[in-house]
C-alpha atoms as a PDB file:
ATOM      1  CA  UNK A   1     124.591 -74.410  25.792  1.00  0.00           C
ATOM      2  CA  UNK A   2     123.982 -78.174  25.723  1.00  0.00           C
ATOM      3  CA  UNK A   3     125.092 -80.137  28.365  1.00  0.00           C
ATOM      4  CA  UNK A   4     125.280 -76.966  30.477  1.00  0.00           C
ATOM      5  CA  UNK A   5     124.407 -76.363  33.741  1.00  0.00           C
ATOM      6  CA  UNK A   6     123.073 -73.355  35.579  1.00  0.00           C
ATOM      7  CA  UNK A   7     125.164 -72.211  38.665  1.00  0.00           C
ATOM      8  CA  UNK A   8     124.353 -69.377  40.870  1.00  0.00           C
ATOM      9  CA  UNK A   9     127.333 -67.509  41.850  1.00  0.00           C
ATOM     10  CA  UNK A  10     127.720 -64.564  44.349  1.00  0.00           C
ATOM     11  CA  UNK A  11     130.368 -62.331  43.763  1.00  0.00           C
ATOM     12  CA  UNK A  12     132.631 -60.099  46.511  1.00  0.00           C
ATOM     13  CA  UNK A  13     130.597 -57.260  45.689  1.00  0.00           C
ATOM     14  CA  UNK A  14     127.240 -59.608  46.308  1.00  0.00           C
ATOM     15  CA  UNK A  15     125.857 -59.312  42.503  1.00  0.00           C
ATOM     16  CA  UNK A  16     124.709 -62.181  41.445  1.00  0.00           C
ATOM     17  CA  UNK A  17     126.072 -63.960  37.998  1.00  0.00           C
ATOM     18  CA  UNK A  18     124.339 -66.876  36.616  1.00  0.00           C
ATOM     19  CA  UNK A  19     126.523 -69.021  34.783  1.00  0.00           C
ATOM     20  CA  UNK A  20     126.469 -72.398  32.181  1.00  0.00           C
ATOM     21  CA  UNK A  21     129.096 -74.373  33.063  1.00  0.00           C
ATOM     22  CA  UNK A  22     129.722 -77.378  30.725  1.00  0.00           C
ATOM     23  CA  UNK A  23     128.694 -80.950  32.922  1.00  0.00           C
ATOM     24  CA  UNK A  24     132.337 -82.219  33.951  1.00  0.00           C
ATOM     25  CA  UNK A  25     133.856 -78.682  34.203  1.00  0.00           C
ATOM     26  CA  UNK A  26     135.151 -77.582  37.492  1.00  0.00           C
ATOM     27  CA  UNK A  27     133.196 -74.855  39.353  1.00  0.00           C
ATOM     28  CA  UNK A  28     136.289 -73.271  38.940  1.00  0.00           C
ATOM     29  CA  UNK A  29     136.880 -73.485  35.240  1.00  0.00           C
ATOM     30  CA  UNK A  30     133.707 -72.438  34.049  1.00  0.00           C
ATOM     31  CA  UNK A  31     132.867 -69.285  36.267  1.00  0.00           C
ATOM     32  CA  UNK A  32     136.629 -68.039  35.268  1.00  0.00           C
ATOM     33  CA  UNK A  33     135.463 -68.608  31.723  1.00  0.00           C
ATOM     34  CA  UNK A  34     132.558 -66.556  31.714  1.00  0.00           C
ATOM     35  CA  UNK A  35     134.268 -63.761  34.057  1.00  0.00           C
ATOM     36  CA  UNK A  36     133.143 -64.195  37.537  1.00  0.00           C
ATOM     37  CA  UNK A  37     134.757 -61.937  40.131  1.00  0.00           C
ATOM     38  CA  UNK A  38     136.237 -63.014  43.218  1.00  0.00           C
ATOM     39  CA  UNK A  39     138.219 -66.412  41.667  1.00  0.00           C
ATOM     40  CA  UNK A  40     142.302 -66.152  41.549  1.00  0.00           C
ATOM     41  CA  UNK A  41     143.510 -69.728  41.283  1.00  0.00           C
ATOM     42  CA  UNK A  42     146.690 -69.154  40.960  1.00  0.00           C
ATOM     43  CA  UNK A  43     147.287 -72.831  40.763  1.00  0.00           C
ATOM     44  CA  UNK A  44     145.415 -73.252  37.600  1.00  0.00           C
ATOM     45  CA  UNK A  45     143.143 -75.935  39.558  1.00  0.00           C
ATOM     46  CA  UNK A  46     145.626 -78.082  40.826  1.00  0.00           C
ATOM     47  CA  UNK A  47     144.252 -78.271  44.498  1.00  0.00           C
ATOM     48  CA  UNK A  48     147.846 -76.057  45.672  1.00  0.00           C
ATOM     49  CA  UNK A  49     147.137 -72.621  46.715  1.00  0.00           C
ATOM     50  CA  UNK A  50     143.502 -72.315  48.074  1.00  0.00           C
ATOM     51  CA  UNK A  51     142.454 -69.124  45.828  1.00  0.00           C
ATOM     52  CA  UNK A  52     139.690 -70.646  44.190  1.00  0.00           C
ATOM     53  CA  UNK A  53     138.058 -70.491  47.962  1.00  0.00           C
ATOM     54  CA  UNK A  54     133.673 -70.308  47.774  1.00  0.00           C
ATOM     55  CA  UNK A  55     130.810 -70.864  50.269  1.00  0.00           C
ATOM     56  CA  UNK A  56     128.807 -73.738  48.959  1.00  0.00           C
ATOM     57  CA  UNK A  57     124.991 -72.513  49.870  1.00  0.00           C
ATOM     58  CA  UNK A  58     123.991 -74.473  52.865  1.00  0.00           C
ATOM     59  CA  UNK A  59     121.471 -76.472  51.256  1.00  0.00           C
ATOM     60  CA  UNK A  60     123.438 -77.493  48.251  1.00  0.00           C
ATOM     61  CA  UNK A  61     126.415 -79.398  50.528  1.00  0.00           C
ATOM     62  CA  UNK A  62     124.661 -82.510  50.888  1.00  0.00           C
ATOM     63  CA  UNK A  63     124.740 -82.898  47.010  1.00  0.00           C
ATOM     64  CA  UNK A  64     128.497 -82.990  46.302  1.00  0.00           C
ATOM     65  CA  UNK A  65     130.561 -85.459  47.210  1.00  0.00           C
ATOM     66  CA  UNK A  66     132.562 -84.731  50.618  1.00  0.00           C
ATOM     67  CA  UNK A  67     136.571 -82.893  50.255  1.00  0.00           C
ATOM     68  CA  UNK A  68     139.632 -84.987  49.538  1.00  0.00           C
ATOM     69  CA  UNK A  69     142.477 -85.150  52.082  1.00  0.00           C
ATOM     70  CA  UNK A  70     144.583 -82.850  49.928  1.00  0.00           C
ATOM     71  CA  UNK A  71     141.193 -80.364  49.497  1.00  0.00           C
ATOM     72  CA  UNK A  72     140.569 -80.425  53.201  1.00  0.00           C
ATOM     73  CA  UNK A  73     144.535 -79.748  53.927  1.00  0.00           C
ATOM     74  CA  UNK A  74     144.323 -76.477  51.656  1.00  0.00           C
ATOM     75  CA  UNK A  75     140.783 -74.892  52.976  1.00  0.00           C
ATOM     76  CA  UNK A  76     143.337 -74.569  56.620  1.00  0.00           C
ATOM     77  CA  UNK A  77     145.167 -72.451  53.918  1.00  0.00           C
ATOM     78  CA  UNK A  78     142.279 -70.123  52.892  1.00  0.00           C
ATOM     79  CA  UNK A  79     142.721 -65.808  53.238  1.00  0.00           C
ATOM     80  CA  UNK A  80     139.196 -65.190  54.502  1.00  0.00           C
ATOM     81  CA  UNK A  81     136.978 -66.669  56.950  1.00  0.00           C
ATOM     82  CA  UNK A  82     136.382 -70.947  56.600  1.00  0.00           C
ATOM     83  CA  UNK A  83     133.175 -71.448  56.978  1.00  0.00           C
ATOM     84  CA  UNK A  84     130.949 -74.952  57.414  1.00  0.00           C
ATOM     85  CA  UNK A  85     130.194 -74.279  53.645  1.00  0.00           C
ATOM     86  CA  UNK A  86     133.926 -73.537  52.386  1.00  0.00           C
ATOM     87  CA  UNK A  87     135.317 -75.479  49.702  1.00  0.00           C
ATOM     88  CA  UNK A  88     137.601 -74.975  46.972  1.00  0.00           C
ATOM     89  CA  UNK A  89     136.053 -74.341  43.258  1.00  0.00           C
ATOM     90  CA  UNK A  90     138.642 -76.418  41.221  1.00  0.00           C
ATOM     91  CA  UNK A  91     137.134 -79.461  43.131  1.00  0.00           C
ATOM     92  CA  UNK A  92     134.145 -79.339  42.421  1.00  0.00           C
ATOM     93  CA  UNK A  93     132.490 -80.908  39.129  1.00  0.00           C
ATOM     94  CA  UNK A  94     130.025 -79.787  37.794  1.00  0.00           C
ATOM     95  CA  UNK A  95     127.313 -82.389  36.863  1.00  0.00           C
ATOM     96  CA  UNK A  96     123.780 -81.999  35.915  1.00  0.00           C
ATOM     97  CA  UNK A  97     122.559 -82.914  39.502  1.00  0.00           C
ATOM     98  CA  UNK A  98     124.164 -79.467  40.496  1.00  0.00           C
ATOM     99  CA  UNK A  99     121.739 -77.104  37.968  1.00  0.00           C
ATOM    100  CA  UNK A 100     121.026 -74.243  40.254  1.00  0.00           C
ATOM    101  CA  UNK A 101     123.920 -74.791  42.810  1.00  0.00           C
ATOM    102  CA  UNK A 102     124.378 -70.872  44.637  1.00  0.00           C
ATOM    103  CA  UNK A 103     127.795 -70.057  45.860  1.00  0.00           C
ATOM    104  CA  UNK A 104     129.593 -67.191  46.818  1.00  0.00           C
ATOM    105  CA  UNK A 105     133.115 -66.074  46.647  1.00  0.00           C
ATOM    106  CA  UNK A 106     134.823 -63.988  49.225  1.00  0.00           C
ATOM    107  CA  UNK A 107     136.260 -60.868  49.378  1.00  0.00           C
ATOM    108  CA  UNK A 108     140.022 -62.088  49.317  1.00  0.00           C
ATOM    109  CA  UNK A 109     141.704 -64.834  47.929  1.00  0.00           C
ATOM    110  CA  UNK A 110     145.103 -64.346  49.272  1.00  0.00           C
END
């Protein structure tokens, strides 16, 4: 896929599901699209309900740009455990300097 990039992401179960998401895509978008476990967004990606809720691998959080106020204000929302690598998939674009990013989605969304 042109313009794609690769994304590593762990699902509840711990198998592991590389993905191409389209550069400018949300996280969120793309691994929904292609059938990754372990995503509800029930909001659609509207940053309103915290089920889109990942671990961002430690050494991959330096690369993306910090959480909004409204991001940061729905991880206190999340179902399982926050973690210094929580964030919320619809937030996160998806840009060419993230081919390879690893993430893993938690057990529960809500």
């Amino acid at each position: 896929m042109p313009g794609a990039v690769q994304v590593n992401c762990i699902e509840p179960d711990g198998q592991r599901v590389e993905v191409q998401i389209s550069d400018g895509w949300s996280l969120m978008q793309g691994a929904r699209a292609q059938g990754v476990q372990g995503i509800d967004a029930e909001c659609g990606g509207a940053c309103s309900c915290a089920t889109c809720h990942c671990y961002v691998a430690a050494d991959w959080l330096m690369r993306l740009p910090p959480p909004t106020e409204d991001e940061t204000q729905m991880l206190l929302n999340v179902a399982a455990e926050r973690r210094v690598g929580s964030r919320l998939a619809c937030q996160i674009r998806v840009t060419a300097e993230l081919d390879g990013l690893v993430v893993e989605f938690p057990e529960r969304q809500a």
